[in-house]
PDB file of N, CA and C in Angstrom:
ATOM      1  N   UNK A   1     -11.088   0.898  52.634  1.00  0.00           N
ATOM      2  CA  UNK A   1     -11.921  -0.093  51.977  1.00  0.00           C
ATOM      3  C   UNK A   1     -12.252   0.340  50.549  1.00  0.00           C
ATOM      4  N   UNK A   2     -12.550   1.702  50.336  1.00  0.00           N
ATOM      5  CA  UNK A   2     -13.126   2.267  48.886  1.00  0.00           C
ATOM      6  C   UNK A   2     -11.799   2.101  48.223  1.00  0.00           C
ATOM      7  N   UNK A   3     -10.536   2.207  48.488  1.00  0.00           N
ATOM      8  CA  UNK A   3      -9.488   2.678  47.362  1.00  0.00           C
ATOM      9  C   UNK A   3      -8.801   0.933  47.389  1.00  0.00           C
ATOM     10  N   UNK A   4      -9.594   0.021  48.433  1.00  0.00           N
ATOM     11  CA  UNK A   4      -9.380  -1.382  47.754  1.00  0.00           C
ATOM     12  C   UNK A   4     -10.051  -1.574  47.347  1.00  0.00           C
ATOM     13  N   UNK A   5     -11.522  -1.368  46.994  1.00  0.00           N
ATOM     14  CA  UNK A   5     -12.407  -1.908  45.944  1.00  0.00           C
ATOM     15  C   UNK A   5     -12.101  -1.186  44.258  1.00  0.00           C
ATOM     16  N   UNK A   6     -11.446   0.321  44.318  1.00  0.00           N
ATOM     17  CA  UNK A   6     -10.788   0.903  43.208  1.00  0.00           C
ATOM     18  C   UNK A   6      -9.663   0.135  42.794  1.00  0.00           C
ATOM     19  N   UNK A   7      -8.779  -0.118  43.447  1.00  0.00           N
ATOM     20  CA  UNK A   7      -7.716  -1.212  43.175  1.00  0.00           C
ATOM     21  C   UNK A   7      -7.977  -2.768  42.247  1.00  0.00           C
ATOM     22  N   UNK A   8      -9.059  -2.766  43.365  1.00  0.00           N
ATOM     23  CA  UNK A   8      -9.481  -4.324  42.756  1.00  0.00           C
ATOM     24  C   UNK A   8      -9.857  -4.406  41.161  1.00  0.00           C
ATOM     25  N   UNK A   9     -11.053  -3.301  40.836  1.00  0.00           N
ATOM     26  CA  UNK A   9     -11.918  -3.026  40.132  1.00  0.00           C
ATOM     27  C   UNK A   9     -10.854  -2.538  38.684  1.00  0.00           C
ATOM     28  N   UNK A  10      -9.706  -2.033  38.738  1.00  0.00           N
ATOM     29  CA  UNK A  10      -8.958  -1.606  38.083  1.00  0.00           C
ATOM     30  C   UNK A  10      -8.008  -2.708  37.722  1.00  0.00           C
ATOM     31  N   UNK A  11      -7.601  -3.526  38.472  1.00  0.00           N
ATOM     32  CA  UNK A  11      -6.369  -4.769  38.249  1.00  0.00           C
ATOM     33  C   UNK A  11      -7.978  -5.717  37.847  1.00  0.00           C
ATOM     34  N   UNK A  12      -8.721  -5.495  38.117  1.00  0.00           N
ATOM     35  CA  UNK A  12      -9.420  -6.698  37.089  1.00  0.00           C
ATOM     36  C   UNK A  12      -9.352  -6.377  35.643  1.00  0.00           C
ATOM     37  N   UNK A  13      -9.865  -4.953  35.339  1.00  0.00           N
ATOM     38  CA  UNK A  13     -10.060  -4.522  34.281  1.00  0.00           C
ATOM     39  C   UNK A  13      -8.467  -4.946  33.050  1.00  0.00           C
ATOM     40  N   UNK A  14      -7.813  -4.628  33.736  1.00  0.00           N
ATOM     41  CA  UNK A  14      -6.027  -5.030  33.118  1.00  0.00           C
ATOM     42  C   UNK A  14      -6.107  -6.386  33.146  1.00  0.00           C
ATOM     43  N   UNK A  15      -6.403  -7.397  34.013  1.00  0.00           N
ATOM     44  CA  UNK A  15      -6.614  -8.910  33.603  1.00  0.00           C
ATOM     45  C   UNK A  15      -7.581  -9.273  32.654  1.00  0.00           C
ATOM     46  N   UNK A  16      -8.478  -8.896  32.826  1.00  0.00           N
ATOM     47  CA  UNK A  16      -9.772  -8.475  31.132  1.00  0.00           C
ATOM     48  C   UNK A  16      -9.125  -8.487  29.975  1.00  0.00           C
ATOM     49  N   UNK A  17      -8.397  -7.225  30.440  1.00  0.00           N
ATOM     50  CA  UNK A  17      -8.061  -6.609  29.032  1.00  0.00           C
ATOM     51  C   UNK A  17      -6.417  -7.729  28.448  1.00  0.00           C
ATOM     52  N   UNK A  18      -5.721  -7.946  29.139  1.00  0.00           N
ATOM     53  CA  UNK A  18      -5.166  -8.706  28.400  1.00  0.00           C
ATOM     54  C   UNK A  18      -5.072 -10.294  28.375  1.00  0.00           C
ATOM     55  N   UNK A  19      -6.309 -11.168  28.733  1.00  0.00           N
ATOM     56  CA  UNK A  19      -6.924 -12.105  28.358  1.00  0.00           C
ATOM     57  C   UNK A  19      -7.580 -11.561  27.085  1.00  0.00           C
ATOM     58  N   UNK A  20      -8.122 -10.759  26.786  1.00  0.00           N
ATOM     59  CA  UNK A  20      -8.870 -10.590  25.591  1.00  0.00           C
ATOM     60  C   UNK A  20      -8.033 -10.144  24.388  1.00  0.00           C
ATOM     61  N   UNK A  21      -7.117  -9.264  24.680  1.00  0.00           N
ATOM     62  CA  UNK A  21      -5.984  -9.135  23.466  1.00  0.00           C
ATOM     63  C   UNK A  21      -5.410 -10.094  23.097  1.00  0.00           C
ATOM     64  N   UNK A  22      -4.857 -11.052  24.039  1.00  0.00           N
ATOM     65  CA  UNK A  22      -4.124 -12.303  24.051  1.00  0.00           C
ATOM     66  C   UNK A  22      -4.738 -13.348  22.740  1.00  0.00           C
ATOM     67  N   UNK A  23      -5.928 -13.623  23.243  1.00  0.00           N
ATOM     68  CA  UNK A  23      -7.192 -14.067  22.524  1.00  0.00           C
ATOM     69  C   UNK A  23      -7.024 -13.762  20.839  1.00  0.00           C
ATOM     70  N   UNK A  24      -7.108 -12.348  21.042  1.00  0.00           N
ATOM     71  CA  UNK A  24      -7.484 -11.635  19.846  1.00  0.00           C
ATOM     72  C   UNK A  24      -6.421 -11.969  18.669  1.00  0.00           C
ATOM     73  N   UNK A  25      -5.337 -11.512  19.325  1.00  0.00           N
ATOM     74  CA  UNK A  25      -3.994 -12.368  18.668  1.00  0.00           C
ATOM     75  C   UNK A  25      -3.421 -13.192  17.793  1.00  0.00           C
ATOM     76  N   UNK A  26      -3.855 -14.074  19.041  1.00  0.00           N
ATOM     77  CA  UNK A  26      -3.684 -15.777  18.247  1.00  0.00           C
ATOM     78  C   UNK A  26      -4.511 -15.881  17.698  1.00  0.00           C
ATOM     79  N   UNK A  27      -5.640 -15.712  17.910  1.00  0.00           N
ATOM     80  CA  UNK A  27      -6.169 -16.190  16.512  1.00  0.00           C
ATOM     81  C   UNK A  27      -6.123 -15.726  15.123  1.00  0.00           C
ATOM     82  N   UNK A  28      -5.823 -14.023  14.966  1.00  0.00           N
ATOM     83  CA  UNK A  28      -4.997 -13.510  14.313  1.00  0.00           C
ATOM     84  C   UNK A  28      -4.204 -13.904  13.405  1.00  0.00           C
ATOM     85  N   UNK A  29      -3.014 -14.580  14.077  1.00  0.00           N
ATOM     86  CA  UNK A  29      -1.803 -14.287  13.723  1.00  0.00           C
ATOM     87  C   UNK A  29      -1.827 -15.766  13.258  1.00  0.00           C
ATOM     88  N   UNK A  30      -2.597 -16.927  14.093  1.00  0.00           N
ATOM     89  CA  UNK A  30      -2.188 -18.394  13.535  1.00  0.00           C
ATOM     90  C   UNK A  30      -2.484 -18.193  11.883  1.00  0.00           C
ATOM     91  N   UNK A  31      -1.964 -19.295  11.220  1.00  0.00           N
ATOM     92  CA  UNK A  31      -1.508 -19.221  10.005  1.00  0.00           C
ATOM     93  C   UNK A  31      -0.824 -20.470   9.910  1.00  0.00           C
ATOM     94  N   UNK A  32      -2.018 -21.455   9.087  1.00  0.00           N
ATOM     95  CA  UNK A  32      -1.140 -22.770   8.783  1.00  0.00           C
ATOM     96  C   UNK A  32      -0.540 -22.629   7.370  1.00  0.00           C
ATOM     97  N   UNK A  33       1.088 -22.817   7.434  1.00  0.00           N
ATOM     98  CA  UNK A  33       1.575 -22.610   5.948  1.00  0.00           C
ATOM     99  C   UNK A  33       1.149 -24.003   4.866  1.00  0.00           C
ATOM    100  N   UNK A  34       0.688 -24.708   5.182  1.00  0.00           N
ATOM    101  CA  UNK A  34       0.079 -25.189   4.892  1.00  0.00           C
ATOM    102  C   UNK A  34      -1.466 -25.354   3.738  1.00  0.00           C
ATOM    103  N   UNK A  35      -2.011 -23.809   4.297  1.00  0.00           N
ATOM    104  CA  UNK A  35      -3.274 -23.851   3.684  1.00  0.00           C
ATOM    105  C   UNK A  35      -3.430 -23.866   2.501  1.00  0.00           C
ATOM    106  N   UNK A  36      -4.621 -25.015   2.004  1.00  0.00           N
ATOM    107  CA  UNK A  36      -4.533 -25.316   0.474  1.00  0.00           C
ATOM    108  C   UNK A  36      -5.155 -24.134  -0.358  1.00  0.00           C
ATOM    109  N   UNK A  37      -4.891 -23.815  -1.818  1.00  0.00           N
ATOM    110  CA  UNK A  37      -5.545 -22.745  -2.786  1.00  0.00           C
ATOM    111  C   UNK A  37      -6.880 -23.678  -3.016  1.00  0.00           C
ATOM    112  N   UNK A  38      -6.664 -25.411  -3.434  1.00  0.00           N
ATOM    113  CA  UNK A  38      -7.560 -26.079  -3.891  1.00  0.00           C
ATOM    114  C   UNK A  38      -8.889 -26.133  -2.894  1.00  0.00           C
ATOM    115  N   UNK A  39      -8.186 -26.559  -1.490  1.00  0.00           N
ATOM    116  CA  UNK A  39      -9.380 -26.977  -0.639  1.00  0.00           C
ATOM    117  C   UNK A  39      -9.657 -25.834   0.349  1.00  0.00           C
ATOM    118  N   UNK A  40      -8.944 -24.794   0.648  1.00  0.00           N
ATOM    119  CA  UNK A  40      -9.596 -23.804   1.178  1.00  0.00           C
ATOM    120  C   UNK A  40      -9.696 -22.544   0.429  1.00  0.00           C
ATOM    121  N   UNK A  41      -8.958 -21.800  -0.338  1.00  0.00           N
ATOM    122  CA  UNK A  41      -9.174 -20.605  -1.260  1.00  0.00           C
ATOM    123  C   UNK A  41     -10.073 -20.891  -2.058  1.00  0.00           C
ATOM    124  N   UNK A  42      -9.761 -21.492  -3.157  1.00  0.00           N
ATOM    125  CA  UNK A  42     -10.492 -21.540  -3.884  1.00  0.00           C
ATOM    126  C   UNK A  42     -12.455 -21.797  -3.357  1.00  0.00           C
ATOM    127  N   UNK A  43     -12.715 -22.712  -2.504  1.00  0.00           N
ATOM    128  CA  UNK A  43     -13.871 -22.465  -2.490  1.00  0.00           C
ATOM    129  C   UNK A  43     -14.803 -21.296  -1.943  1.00  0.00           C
ATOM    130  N   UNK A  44     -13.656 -20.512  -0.998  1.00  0.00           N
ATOM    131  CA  UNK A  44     -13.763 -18.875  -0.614  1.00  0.00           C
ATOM    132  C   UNK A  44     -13.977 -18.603  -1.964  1.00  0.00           C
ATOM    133  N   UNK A  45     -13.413 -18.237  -2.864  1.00  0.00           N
ATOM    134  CA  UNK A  45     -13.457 -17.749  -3.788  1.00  0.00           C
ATOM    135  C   UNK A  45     -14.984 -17.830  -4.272  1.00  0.00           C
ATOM    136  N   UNK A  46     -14.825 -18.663  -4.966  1.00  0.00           N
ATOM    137  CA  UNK A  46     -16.517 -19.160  -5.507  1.00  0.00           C
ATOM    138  C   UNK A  46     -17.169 -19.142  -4.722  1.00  0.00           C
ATOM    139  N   UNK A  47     -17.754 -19.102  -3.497  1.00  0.00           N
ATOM    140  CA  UNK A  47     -18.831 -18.650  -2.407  1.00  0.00           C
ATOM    141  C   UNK A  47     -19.028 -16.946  -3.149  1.00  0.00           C
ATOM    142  N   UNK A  48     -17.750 -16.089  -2.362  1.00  0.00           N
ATOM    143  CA  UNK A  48     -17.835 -14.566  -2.004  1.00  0.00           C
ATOM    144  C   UNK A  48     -17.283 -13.743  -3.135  1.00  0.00           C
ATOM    145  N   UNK A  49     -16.824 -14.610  -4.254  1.00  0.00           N
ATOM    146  CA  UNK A  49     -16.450 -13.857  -5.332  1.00  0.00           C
ATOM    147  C   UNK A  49     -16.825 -14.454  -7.209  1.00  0.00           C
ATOM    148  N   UNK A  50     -16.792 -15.209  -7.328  1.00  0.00           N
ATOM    149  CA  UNK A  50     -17.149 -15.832  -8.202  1.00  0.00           C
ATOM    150  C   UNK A  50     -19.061 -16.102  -8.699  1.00  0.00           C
ATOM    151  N   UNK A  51     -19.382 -14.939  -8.897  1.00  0.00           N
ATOM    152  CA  UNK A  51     -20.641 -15.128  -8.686  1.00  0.00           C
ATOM    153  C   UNK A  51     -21.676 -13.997  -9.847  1.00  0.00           C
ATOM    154  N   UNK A  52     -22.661 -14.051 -10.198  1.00  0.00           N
ATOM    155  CA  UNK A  52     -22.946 -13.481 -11.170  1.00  0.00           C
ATOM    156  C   UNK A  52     -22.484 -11.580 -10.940  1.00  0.00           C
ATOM    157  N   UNK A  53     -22.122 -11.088 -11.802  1.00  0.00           N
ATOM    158  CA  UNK A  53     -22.175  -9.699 -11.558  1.00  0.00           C
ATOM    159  C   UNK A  53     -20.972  -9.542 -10.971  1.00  0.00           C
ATOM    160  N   UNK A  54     -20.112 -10.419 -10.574  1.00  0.00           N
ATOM    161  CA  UNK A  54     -18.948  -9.748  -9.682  1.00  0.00           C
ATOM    162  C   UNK A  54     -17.697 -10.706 -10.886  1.00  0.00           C
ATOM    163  N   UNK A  55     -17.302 -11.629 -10.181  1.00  0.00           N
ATOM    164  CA  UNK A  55     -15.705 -12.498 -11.002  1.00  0.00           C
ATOM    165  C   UNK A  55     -16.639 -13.231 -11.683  1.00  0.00           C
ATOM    166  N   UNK A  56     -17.098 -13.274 -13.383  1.00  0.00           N
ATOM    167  CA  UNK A  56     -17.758 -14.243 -13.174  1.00  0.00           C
ATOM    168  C   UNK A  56     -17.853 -14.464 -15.011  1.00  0.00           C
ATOM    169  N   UNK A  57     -16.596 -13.708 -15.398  1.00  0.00           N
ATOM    170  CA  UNK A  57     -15.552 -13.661 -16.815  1.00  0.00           C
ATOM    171  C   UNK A  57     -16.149 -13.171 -17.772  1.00  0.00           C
ATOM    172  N   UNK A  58     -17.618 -11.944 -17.005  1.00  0.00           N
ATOM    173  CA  UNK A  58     -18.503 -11.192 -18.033  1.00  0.00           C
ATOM    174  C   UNK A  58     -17.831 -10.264 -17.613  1.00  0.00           C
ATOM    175  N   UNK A  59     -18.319  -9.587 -16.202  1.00  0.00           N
ATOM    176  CA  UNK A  59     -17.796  -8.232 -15.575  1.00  0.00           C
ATOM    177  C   UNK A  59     -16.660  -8.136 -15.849  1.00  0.00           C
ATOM    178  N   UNK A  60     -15.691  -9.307 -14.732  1.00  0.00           N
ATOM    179  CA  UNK A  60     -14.308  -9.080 -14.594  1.00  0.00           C
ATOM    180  C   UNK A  60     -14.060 -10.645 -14.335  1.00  0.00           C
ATOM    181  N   UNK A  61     -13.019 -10.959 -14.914  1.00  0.00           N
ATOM    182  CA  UNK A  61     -11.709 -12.008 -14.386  1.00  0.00           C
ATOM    183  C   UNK A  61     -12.406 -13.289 -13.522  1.00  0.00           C
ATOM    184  N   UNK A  62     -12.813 -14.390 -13.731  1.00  0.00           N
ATOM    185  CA  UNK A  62     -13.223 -15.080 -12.736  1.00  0.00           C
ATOM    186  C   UNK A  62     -12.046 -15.418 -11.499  1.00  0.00           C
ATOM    187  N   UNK A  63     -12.305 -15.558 -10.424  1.00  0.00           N
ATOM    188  CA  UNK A  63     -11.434 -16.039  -9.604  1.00  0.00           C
ATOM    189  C   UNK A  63     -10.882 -17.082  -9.474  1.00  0.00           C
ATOM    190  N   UNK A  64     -11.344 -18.307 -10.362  1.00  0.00           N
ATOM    191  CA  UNK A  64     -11.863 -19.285 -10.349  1.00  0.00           C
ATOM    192  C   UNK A  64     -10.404 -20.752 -10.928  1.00  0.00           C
ATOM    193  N   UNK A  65      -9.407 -20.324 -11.420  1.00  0.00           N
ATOM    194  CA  UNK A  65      -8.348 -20.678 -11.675  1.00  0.00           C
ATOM    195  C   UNK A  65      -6.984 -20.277 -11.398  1.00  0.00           C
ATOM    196  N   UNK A  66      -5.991 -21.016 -10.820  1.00  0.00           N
ATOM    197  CA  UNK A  66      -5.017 -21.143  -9.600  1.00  0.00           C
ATOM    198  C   UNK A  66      -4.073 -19.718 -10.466  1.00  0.00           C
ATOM    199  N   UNK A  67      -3.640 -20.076 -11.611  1.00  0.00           N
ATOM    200  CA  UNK A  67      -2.681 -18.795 -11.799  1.00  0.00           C
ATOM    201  C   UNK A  67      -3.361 -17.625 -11.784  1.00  0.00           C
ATOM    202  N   UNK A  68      -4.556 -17.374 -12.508  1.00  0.00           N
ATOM    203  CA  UNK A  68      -5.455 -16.153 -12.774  1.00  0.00           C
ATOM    204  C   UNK A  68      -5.336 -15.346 -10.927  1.00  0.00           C
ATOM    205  N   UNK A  69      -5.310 -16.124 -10.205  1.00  0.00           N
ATOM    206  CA  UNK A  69      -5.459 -16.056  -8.149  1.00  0.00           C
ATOM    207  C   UNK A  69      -4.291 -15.831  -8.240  1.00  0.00           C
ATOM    208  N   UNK A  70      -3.136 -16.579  -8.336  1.00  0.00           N
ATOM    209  CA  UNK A  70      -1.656 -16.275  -8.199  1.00  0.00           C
ATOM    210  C   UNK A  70      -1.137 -15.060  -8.758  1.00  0.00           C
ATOM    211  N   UNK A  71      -1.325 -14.987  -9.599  1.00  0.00           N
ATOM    212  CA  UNK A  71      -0.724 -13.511 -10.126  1.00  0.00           C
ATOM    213  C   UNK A  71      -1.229 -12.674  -9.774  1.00  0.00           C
ATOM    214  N   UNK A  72      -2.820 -12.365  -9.579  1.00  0.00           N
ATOM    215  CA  UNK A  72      -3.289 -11.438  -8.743  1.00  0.00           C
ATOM    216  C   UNK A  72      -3.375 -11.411  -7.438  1.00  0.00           C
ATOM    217  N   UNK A  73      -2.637 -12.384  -6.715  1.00  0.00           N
ATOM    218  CA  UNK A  73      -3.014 -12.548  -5.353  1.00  0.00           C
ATOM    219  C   UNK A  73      -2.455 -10.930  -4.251  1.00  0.00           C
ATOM    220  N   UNK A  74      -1.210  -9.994  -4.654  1.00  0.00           N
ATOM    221  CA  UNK A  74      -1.430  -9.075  -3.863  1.00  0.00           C
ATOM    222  C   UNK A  74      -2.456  -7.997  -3.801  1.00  0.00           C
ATOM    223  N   UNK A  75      -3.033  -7.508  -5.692  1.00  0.00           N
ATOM    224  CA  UNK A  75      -3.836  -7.412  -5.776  1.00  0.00           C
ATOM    225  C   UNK A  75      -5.523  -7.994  -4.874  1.00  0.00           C
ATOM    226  N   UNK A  76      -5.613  -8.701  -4.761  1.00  0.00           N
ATOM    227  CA  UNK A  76      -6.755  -9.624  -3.983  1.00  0.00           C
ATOM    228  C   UNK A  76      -6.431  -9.150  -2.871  1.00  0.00           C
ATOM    229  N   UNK A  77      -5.364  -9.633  -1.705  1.00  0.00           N
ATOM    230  CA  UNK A  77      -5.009  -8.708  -0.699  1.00  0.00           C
ATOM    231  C   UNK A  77      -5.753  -7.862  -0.317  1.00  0.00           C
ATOM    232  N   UNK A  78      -4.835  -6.776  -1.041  1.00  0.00           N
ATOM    233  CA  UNK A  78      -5.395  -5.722  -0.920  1.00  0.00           C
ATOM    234  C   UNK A  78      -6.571  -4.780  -0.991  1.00  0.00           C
ATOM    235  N   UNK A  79      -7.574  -5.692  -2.101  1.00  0.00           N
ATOM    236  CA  UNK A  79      -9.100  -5.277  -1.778  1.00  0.00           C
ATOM    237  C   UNK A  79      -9.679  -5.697  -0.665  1.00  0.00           C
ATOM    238  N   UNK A  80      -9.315  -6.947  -0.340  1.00  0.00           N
ATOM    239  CA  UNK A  80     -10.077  -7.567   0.778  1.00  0.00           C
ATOM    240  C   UNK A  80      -9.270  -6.601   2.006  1.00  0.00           C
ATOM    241  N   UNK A  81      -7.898  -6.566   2.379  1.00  0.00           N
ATOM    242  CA  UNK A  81      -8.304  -5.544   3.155  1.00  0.00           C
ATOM    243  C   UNK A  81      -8.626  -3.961   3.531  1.00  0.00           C
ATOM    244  N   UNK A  82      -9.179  -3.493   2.173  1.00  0.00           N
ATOM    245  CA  UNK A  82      -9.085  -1.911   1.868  1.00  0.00           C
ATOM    246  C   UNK A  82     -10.711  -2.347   1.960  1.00  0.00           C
ATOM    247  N   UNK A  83     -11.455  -3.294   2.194  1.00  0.00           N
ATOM    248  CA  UNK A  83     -12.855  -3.452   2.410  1.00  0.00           C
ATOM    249  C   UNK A  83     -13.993  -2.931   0.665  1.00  0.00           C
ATOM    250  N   UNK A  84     -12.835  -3.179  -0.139  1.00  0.00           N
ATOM    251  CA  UNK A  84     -13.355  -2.988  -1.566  1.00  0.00           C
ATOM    252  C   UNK A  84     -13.667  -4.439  -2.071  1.00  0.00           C
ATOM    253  N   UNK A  85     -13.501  -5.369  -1.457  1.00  0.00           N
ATOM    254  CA  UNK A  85     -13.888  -6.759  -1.919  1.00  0.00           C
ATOM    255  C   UNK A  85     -14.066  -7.746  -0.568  1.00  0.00           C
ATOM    256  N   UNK A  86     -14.875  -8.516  -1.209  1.00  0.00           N
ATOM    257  CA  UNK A  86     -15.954  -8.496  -1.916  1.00  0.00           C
ATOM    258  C   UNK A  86     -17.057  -7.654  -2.130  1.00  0.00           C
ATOM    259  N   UNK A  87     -17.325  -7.689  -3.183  1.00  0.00           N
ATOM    260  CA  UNK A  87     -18.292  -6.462  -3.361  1.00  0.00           C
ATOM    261  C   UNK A  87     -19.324  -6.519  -2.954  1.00  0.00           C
ATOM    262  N   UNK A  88     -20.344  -5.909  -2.030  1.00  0.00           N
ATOM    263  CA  UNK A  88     -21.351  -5.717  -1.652  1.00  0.00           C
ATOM    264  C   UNK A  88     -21.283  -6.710  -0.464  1.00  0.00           C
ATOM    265  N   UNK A  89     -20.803  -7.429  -0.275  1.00  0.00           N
ATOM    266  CA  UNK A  89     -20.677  -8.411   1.124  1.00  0.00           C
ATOM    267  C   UNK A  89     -19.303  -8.192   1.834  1.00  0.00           C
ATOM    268  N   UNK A  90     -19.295  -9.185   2.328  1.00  0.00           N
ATOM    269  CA  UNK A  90     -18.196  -9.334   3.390  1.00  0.00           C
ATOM    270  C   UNK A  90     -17.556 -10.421   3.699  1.00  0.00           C
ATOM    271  N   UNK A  91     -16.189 -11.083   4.111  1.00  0.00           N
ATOM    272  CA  UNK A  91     -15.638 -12.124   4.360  1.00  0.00           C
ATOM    273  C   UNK A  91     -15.617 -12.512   5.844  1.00  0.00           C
ATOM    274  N   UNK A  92     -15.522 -13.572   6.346  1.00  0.00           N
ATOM    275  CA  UNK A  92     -15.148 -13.452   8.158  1.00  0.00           C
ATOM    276  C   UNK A  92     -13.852 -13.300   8.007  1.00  0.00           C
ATOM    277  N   UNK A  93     -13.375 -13.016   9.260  1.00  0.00           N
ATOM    278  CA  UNK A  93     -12.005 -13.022   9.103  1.00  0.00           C
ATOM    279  C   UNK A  93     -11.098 -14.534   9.407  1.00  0.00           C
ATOM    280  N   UNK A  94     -12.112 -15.540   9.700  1.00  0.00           N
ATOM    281  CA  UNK A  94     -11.256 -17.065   9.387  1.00  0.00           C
ATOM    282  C   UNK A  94     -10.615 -17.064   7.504  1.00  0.00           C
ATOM    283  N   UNK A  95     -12.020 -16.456   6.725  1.00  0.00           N
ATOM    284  CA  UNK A  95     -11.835 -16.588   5.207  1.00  0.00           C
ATOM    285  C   UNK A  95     -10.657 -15.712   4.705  1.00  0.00           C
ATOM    286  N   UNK A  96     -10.935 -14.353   5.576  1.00  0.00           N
ATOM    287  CA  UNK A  96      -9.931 -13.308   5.135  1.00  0.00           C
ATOM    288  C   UNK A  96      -8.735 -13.805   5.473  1.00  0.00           C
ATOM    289  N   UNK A  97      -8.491 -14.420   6.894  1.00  0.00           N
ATOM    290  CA  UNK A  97      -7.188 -14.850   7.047  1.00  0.00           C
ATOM    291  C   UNK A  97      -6.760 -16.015   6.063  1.00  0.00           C
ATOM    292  N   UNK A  98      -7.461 -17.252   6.188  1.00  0.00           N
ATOM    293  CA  UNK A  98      -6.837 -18.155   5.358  1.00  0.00           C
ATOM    294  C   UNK A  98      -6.386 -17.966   3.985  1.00  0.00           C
ATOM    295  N   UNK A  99      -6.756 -16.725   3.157  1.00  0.00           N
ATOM    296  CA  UNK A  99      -6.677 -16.009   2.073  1.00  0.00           C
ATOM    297  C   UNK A  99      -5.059 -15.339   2.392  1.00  0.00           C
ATOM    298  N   UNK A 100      -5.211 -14.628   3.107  1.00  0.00           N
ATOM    299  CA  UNK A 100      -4.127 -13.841   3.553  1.00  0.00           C
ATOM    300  C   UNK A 100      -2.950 -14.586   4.349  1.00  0.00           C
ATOM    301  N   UNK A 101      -3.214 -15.796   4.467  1.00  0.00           N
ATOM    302  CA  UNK A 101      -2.019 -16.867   4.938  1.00  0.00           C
ATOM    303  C   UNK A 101      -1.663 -17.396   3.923  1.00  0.00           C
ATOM    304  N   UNK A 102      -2.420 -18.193   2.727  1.00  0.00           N
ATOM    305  CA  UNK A 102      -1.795 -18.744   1.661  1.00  0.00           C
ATOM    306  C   UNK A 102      -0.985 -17.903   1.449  1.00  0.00           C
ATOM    307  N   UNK A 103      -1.709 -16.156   1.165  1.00  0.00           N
ATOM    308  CA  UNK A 103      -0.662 -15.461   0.176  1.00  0.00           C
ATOM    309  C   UNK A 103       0.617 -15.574   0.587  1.00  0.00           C
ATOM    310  N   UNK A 104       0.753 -15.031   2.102  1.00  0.00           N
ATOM    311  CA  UNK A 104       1.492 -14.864   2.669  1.00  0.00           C
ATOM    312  C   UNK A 104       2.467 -15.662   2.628  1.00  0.00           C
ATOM    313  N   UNK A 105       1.854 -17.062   2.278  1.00  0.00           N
ATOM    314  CA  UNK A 105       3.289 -18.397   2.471  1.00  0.00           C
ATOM    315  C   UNK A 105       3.519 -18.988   1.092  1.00  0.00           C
ATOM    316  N   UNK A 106       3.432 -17.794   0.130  1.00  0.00           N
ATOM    317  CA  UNK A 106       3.864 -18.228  -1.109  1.00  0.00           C
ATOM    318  C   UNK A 106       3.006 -17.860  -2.724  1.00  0.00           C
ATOM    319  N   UNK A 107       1.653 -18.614  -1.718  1.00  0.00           N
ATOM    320  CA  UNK A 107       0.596 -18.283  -3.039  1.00  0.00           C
ATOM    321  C   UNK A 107       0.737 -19.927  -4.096  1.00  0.00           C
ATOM    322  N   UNK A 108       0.910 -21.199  -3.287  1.00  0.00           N
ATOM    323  CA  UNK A 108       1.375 -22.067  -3.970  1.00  0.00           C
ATOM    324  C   UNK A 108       0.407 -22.790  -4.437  1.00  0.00           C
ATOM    325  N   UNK A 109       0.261 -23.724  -5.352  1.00  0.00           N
ATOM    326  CA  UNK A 109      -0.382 -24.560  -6.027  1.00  0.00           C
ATOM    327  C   UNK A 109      -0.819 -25.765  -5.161  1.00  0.00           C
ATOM    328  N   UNK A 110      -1.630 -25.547  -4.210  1.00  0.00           N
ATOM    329  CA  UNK A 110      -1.707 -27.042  -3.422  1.00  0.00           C
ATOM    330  C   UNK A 110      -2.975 -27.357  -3.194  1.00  0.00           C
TER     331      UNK A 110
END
């Protein structure tokens, strides 16, 4: 009886665990190539970066116009995920991803 309740207790834990990776995943990994710079980056932008003291064309570079983003976009990347940007805050990772999907599918003007 004890080494079927160990059994049990263990094959649940493995059904847990990969319902929850599964999970973790997809949501991950989805990525509409699709996503606009106009209607979803860009207003990321100006929320978490565009703001006094940070992008804001005193300090540094506003974020705030499509090529100024395009040309820097691996740059951008890469702060956001080296956790050096945004500065002093933080992105969710819906923002981080949709950031990191445009780039990913081009970096286009839409």
């Amino acid at each position: 009886m004890r080494k079927s309740i160990i059994i049990f207790v263990l094959f649940a834990f493995v059904i847990i665990g990969q319902l929850t990776s599964c999970n973790k995943t997809s949501d991950e990994s989805s990525c509409d190539p699709a996503t606009s710079f106009s209607n979803t980056v860009k207003p990321i932008l100006d929320k978490s970066c565009n703001t006094v003291g940070c992008h804001d064309d005193l300090v540094i570079t506003a974020l705030n116009k499509f090529q100024t983003v395009h040309d820097g976009a691996q740059q951008i990347k890469i702060s956001i995920q080296s956790g050096r940007m945004p500065k002093g805050g933080t992105l969710s990772s819906t923002d981080k991803n949709a950031i990191f999907c445009w780039i990913d599918n081009g970096a286009k003007n839409n």
